[in-house]
PDB file of N, CA and C in Angstrom:
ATOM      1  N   UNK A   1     -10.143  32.605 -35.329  1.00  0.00           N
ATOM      2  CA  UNK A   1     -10.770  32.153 -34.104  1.00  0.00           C
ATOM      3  C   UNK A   1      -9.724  31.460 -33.224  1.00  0.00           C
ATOM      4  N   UNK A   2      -9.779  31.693 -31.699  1.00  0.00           N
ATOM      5  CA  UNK A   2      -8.900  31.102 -31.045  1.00  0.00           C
ATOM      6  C   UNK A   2      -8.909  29.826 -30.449  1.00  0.00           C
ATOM      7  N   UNK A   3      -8.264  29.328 -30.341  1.00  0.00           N
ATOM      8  CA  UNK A   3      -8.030  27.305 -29.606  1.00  0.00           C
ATOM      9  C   UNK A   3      -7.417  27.291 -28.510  1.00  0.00           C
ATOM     10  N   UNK A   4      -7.662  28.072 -27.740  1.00  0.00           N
ATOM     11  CA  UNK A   4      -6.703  28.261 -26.515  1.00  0.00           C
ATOM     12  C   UNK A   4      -7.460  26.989 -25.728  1.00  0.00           C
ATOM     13  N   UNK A   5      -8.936  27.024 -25.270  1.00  0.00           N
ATOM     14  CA  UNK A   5      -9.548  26.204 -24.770  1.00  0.00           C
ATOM     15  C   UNK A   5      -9.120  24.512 -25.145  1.00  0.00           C
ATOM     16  N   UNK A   6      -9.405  24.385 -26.254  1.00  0.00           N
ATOM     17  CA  UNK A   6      -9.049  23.476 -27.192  1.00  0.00           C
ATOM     18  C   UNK A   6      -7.312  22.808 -26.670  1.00  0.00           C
ATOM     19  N   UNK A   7      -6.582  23.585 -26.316  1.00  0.00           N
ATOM     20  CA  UNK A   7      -5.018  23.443 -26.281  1.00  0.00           C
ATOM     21  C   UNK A   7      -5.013  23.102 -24.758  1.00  0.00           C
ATOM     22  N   UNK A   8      -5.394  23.794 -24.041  1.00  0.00           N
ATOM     23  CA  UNK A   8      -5.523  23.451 -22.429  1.00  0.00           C
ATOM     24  C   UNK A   8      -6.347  22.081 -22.099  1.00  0.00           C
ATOM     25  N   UNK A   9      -7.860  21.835 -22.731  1.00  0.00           N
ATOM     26  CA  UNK A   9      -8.017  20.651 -22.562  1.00  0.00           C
ATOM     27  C   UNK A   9      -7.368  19.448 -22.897  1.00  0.00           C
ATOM     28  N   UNK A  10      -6.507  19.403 -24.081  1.00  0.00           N
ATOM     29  CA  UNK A  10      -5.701  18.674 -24.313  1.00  0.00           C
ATOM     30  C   UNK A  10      -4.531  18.620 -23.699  1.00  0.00           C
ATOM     31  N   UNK A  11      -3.966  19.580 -22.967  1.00  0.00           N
ATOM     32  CA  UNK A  11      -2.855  19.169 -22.029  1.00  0.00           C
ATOM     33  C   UNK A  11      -3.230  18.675 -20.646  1.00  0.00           C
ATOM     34  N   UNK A  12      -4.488  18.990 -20.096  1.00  0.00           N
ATOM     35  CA  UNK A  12      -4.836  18.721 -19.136  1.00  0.00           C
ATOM     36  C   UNK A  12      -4.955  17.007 -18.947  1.00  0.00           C
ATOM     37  N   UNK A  13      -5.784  16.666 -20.347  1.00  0.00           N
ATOM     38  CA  UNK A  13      -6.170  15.028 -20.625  1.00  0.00           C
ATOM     39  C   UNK A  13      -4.423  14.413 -20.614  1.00  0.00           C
ATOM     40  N   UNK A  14      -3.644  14.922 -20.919  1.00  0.00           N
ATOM     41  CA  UNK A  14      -2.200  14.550 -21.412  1.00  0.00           C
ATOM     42  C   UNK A  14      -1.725  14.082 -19.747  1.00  0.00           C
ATOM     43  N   UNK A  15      -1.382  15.220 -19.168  1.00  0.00           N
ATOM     44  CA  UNK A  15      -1.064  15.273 -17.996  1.00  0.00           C
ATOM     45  C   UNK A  15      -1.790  13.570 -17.248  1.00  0.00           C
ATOM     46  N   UNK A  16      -2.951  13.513 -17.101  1.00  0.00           N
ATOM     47  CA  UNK A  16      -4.032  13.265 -16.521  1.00  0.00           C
ATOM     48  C   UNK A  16      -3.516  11.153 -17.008  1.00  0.00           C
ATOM     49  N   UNK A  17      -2.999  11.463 -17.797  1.00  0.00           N
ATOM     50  CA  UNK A  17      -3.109   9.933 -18.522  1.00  0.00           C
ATOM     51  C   UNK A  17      -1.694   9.473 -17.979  1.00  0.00           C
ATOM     52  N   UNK A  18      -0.956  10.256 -18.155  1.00  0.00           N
ATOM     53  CA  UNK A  18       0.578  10.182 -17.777  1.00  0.00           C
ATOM     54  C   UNK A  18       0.863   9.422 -16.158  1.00  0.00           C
ATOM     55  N   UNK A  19      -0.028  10.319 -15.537  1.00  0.00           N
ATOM     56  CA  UNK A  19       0.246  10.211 -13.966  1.00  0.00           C
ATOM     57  C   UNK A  19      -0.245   8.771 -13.931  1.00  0.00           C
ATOM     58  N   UNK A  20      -1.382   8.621 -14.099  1.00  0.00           N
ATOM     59  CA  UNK A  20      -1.877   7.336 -13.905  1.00  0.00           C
ATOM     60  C   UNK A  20      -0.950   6.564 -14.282  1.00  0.00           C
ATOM     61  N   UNK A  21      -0.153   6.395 -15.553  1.00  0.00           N
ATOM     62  CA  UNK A  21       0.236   4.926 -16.268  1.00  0.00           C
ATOM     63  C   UNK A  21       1.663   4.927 -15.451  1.00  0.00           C
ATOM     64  N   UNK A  22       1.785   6.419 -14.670  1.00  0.00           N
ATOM     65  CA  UNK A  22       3.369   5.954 -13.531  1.00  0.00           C
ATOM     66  C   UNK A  22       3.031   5.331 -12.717  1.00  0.00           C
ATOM     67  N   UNK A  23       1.748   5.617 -12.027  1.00  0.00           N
ATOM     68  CA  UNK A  23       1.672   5.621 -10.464  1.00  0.00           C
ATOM     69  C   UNK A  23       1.015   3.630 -10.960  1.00  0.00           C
ATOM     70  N   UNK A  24       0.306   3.355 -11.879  1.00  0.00           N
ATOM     71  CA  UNK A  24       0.324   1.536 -12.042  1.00  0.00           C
ATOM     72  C   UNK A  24       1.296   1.112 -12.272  1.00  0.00           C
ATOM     73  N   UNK A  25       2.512   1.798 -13.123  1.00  0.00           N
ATOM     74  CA  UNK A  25       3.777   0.773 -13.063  1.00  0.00           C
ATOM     75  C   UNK A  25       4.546   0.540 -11.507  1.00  0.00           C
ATOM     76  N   UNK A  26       3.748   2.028 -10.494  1.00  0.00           N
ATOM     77  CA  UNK A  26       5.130   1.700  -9.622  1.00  0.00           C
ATOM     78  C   UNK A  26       4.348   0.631  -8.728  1.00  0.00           C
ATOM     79  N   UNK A  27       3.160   0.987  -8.391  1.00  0.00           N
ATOM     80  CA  UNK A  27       2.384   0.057  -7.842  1.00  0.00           C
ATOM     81  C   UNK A  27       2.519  -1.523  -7.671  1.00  0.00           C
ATOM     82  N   UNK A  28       2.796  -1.612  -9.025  1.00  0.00           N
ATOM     83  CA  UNK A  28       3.134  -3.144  -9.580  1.00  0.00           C
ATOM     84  C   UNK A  28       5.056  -3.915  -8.696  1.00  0.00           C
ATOM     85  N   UNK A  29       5.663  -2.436  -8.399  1.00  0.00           N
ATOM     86  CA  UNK A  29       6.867  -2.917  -7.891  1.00  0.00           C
ATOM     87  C   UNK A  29       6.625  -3.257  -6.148  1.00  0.00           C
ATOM     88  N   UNK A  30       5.850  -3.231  -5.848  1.00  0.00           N
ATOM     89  CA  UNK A  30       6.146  -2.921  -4.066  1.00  0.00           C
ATOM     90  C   UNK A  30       6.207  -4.118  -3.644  1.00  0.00           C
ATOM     91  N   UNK A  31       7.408  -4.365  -2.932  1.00  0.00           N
ATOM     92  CA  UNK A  31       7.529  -5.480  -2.600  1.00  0.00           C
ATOM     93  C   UNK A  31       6.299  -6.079  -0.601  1.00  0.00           C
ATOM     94  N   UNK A  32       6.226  -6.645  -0.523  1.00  0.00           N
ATOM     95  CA  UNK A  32       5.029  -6.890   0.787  1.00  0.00           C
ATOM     96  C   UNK A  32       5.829  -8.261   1.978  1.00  0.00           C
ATOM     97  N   UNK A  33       5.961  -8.211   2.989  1.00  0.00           N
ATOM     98  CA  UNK A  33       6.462  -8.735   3.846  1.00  0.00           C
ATOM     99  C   UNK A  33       4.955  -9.041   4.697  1.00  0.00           C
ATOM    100  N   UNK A  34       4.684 -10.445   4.845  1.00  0.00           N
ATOM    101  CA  UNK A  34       3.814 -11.150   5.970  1.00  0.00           C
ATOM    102  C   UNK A  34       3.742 -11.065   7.135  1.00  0.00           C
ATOM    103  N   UNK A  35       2.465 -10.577   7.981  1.00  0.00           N
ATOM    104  CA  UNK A  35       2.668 -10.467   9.351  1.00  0.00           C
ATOM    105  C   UNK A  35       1.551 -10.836   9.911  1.00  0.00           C
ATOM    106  N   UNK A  36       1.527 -11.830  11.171  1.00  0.00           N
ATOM    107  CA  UNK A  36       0.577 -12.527  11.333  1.00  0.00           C
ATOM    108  C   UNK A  36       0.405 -11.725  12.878  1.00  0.00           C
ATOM    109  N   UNK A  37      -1.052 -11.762  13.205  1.00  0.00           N
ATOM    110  CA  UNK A  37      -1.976 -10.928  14.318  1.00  0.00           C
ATOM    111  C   UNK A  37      -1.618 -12.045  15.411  1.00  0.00           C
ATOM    112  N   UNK A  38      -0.985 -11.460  16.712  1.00  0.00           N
ATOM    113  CA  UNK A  38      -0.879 -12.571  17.828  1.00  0.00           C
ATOM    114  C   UNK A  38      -2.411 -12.557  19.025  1.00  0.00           C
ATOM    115  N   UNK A  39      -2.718 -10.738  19.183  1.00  0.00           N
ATOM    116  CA  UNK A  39      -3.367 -10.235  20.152  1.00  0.00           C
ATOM    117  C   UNK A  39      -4.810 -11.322  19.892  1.00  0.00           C
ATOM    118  N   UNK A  40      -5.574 -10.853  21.022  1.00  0.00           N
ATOM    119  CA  UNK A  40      -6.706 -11.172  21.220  1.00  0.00           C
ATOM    120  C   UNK A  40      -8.519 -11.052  20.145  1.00  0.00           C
ATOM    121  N   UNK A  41      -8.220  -9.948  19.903  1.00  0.00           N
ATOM    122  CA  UNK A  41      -9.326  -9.223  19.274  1.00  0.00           C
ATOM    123  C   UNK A  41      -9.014  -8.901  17.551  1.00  0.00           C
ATOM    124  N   UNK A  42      -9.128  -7.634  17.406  1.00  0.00           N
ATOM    125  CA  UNK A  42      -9.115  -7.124  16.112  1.00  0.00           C
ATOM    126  C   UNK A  42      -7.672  -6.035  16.653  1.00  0.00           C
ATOM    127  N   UNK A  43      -7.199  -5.795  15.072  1.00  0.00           N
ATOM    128  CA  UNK A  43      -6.201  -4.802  15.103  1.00  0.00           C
ATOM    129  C   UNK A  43      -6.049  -3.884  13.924  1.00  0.00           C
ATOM    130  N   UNK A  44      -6.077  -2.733  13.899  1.00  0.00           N
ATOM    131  CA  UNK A  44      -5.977  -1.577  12.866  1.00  0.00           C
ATOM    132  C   UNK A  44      -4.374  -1.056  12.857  1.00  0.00           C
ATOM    133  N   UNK A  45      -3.554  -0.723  11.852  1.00  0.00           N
ATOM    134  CA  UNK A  45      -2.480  -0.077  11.973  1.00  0.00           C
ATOM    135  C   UNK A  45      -2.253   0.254  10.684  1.00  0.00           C
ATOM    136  N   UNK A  46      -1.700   1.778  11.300  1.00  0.00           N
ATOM    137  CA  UNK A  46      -1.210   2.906  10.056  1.00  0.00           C
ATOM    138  C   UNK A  46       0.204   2.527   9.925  1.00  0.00           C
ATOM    139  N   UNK A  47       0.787   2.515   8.665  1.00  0.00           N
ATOM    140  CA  UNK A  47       1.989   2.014   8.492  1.00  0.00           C
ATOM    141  C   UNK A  47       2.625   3.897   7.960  1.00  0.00           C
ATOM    142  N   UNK A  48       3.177   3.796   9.006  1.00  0.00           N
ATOM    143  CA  UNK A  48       4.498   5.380   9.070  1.00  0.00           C
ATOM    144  C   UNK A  48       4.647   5.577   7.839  1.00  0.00           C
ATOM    145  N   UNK A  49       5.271   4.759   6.559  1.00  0.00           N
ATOM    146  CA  UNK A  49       5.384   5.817   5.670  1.00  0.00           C
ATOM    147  C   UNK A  49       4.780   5.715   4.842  1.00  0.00           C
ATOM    148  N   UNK A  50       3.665   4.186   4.414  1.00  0.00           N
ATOM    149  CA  UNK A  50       2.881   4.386   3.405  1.00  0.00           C
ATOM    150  C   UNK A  50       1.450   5.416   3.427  1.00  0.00           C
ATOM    151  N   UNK A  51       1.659   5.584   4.796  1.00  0.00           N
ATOM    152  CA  UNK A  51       0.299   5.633   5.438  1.00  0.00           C
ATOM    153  C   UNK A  51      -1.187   4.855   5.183  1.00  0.00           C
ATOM    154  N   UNK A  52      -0.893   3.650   4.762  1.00  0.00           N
ATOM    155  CA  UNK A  52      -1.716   2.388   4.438  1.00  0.00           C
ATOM    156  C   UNK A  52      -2.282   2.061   6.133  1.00  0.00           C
ATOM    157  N   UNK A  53      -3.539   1.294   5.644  1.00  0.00           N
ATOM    158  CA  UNK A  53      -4.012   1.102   7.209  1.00  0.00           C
ATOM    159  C   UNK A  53      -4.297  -0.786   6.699  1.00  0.00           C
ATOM    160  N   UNK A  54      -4.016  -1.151   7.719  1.00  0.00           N
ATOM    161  CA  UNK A  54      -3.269  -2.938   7.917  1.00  0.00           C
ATOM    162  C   UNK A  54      -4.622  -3.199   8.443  1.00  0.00           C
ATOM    163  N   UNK A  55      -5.588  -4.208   8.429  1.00  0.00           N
ATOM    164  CA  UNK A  55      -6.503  -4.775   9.459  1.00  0.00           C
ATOM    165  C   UNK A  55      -6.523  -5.783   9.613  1.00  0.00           C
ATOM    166  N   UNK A  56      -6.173  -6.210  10.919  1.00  0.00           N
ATOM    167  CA  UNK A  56      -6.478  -7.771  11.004  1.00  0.00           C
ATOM    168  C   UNK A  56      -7.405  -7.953  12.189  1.00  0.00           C
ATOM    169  N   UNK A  57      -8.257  -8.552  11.522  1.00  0.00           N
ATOM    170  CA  UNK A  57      -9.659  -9.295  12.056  1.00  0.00           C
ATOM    171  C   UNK A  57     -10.044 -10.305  13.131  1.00  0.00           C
ATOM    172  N   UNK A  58      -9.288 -10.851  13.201  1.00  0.00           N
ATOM    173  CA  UNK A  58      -9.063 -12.092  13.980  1.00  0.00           C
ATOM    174  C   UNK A  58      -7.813 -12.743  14.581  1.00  0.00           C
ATOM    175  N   UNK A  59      -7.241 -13.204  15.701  1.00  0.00           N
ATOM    176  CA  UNK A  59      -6.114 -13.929  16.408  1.00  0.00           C
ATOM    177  C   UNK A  59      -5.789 -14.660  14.938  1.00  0.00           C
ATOM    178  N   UNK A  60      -4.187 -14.702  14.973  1.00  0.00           N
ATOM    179  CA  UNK A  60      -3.886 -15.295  13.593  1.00  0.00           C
ATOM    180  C   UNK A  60      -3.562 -15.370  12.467  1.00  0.00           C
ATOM    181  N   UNK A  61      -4.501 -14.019  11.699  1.00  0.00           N
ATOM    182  CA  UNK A  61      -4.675 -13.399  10.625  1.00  0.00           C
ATOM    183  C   UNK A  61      -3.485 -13.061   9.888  1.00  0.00           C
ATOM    184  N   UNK A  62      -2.982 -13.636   8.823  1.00  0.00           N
ATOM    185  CA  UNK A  62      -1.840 -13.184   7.946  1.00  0.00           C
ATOM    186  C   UNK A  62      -1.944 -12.194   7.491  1.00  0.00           C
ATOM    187  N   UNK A  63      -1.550 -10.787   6.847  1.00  0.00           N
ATOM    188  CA  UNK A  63      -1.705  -9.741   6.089  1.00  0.00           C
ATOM    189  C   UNK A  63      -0.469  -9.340   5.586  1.00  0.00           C
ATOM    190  N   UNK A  64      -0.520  -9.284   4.409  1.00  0.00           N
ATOM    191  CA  UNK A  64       0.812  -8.510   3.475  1.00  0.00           C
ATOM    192  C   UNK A  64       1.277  -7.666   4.029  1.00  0.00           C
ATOM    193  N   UNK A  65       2.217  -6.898   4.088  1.00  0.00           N
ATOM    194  CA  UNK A  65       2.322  -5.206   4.803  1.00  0.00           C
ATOM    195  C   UNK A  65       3.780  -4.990   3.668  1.00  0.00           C
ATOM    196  N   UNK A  66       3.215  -3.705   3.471  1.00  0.00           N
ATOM    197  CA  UNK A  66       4.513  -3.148   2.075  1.00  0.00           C
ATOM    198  C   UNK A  66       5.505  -3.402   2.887  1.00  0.00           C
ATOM    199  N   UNK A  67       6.616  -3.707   1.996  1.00  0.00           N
ATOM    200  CA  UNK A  67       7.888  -3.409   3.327  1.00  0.00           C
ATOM    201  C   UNK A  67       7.986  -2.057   3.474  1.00  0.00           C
ATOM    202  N   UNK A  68       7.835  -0.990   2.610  1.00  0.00           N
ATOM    203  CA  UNK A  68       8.355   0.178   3.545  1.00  0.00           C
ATOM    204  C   UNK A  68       7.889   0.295   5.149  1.00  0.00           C
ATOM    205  N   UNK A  69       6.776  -0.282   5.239  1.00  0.00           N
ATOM    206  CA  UNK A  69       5.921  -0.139   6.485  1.00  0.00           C
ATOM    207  C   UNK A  69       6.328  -1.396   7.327  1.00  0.00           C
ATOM    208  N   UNK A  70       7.367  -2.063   7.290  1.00  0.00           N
ATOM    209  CA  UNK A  70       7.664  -3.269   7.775  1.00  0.00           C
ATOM    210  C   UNK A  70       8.188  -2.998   9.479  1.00  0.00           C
ATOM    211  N   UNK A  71       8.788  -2.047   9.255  1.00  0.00           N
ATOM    212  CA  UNK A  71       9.899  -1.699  10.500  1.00  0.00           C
ATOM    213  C   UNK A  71       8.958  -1.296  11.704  1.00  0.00           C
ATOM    214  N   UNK A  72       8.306  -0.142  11.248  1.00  0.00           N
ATOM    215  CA  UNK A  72       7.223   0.159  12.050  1.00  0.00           C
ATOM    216  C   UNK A  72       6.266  -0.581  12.375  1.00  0.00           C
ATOM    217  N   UNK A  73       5.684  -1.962  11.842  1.00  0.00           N
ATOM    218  CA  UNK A  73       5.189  -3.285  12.495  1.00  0.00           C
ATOM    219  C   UNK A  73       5.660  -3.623  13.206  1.00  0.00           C
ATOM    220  N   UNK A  74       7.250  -4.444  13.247  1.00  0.00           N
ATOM    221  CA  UNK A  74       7.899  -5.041  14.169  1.00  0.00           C
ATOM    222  C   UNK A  74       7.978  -4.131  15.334  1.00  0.00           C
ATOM    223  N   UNK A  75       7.433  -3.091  15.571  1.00  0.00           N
ATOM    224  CA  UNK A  75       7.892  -2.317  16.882  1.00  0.00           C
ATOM    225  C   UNK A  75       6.092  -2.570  17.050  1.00  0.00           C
ATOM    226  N   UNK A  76       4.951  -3.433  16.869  1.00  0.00           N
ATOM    227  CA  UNK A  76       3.697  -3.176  17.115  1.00  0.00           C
ATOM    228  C   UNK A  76       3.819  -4.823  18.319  1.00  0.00           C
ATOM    229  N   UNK A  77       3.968  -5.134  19.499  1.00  0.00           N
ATOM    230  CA  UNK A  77       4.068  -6.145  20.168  1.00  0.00           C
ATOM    231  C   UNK A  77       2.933  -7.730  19.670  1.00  0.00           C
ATOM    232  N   UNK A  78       2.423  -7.369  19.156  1.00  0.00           N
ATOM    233  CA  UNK A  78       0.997  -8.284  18.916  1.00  0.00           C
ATOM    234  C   UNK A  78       1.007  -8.909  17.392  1.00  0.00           C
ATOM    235  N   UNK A  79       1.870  -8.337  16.808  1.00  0.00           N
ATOM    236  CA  UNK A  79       2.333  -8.683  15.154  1.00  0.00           C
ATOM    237  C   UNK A  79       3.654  -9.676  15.007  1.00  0.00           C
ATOM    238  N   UNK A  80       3.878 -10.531  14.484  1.00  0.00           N
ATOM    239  CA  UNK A  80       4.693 -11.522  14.011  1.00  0.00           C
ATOM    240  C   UNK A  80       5.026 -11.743  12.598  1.00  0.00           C
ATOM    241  N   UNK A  81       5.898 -11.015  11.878  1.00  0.00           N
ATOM    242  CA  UNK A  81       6.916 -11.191  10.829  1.00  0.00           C
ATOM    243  C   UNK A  81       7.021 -13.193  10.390  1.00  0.00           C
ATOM    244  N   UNK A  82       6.196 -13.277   9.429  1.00  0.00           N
ATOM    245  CA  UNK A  82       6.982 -14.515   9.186  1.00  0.00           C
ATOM    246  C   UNK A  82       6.733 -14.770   7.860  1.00  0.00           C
ATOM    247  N   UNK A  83       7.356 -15.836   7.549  1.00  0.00           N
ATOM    248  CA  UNK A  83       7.374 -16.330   6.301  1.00  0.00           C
ATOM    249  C   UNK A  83       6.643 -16.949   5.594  1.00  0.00           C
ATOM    250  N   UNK A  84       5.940 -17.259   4.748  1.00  0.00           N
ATOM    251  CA  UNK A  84       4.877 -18.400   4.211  1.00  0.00           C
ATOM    252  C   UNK A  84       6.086 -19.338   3.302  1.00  0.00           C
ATOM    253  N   UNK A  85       6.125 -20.523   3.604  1.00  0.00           N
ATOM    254  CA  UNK A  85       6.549 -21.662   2.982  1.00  0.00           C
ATOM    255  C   UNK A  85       5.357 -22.084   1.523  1.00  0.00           C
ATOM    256  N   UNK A  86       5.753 -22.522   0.787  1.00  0.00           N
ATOM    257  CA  UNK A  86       5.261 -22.366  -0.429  1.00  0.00           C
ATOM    258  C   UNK A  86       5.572 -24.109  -0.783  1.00  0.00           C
ATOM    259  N   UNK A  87       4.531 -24.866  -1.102  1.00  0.00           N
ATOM    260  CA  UNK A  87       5.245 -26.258  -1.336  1.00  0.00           C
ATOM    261  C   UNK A  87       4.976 -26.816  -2.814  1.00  0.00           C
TER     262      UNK A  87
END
Protein backbone atom coordinates (compact mmCIF):
# COMPACT_ATOMS: atom_id res chain seq x y z
CA UNK A 1 0.00 0.00 0.00
CA UNK A 2 1.21 3.44 -0.81
CA UNK A 3 2.17 6.60 1.71
CA UNK A 4 2.61 9.05 -0.76
CA UNK A 5 -0.29 11.10 0.90
CA UNK A 6 1.09 10.34 4.23
CA UNK A 7 4.77 11.77 3.00
CA UNK A 8 3.37 15.04 1.43
CA UNK A 9 1.34 15.85 4.48
CA UNK A 10 4.23 15.61 6.47
CA UNK A 11 6.37 17.80 4.43
CA UNK A 12 3.84 20.22 4.00
CA UNK A 13 3.35 20.45 8.16
CA UNK A 14 7.42 20.60 8.06
CA UNK A 15 7.63 23.41 5.71
CA UNK A 16 4.66 25.18 7.47
CA UNK A 17 6.43 25.14 11.05
CA UNK A 18 9.78 26.23 9.71
CA UNK A 19 8.56 29.48 8.11
CA UNK A 20 6.85 30.56 11.06
CA UNK A 21 9.73 29.95 13.74
CA UNK A 22 11.98 32.33 10.98
CA UNK A 23 9.67 34.90 10.31
CA UNK A 24 9.23 35.23 14.86
CA UNK A 25 12.90 35.23 15.22
CA UNK A 26 13.28 38.00 12.63
CA UNK A 27 10.41 39.89 13.89
CA UNK A 28 11.94 40.00 17.28
CA UNK A 29 15.11 41.93 15.54
CA UNK A 30 13.52 45.15 14.05
CA UNK A 31 14.82 47.84 15.35
CA UNK A 32 11.78 51.06 15.66
CA UNK A 33 12.67 54.81 15.64
CA UNK A 34 9.91 57.38 17.41
CA UNK A 35 7.93 59.83 15.59
CA UNK A 36 5.70 62.20 16.99
CA UNK A 37 2.34 63.66 14.85
CA UNK A 38 2.77 67.65 14.53
CA UNK A 39 -0.46 68.20 12.02
CA UNK A 40 -3.82 69.05 13.10
CA UNK A 41 -6.12 66.04 12.80
CA UNK A 42 -5.43 62.34 12.28
CA UNK A 43 -2.67 60.82 10.06
CA UNK A 44 -2.32 57.40 8.16
CA UNK A 45 1.08 56.46 6.48
CA UNK A 46 2.40 53.59 4.42
CA UNK A 47 5.96 53.13 5.19
CA UNK A 48 7.83 52.44 1.45
CA UNK A 49 9.43 49.42 2.35
CA UNK A 50 7.72 47.73 5.12
CA UNK A 51 4.61 48.52 3.71
CA UNK A 52 3.29 48.86 7.42
CA UNK A 53 0.58 51.52 7.84
CA UNK A 54 1.62 54.15 10.91
CA UNK A 55 -1.63 55.85 12.55
CA UNK A 56 -1.61 58.60 14.49
CA UNK A 57 -4.74 59.75 16.06
CA UNK A 58 -4.28 62.82 17.54
CA UNK A 59 -1.78 66.25 17.46
CA UNK A 60 1.20 64.78 19.40
CA UNK A 61 0.90 61.18 19.19
CA UNK A 62 4.24 59.19 19.55
CA UNK A 63 4.39 55.98 17.31
CA UNK A 64 7.28 53.51 16.83
CA UNK A 65 8.02 53.35 13.03
CA UNK A 66 10.53 50.35 11.94
CA UNK A 67 13.52 52.08 10.90
CA UNK A 68 13.48 50.66 7.56
CA UNK A 69 10.48 53.00 7.09
CA UNK A 70 12.24 55.85 8.90
CA UNK A 71 13.56 57.83 5.86
CA UNK A 72 10.39 57.90 4.14
CA UNK A 73 8.75 59.59 7.40
CA UNK A 74 11.18 62.28 7.63
CA UNK A 75 10.20 63.37 4.07
CA UNK A 76 6.21 63.33 5.63
CA UNK A 77 6.21 67.43 6.83
CA UNK A 78 3.80 66.87 9.90
CA UNK A 79 6.02 63.99 11.59
CA UNK A 80 8.91 64.69 14.06
CA UNK A 81 11.76 62.10 14.67
CA UNK A 82 12.62 62.24 18.28
CA UNK A 83 13.89 60.64 21.03
CA UNK A 84 12.23 59.41 24.29
CA UNK A 85 14.53 60.12 27.31
CA UNK A 86 14.17 57.28 29.68
CA UNK A 87 14.84 58.31 33.49
Amino acid sequence: MCNCGKKRSDYTQQQYTTATNASTTHAQNIVTVNFQYTGKTALTVTGNITGQRYRFNYPGEVQPVDSRDAASMMAVPVLKKIILKVF
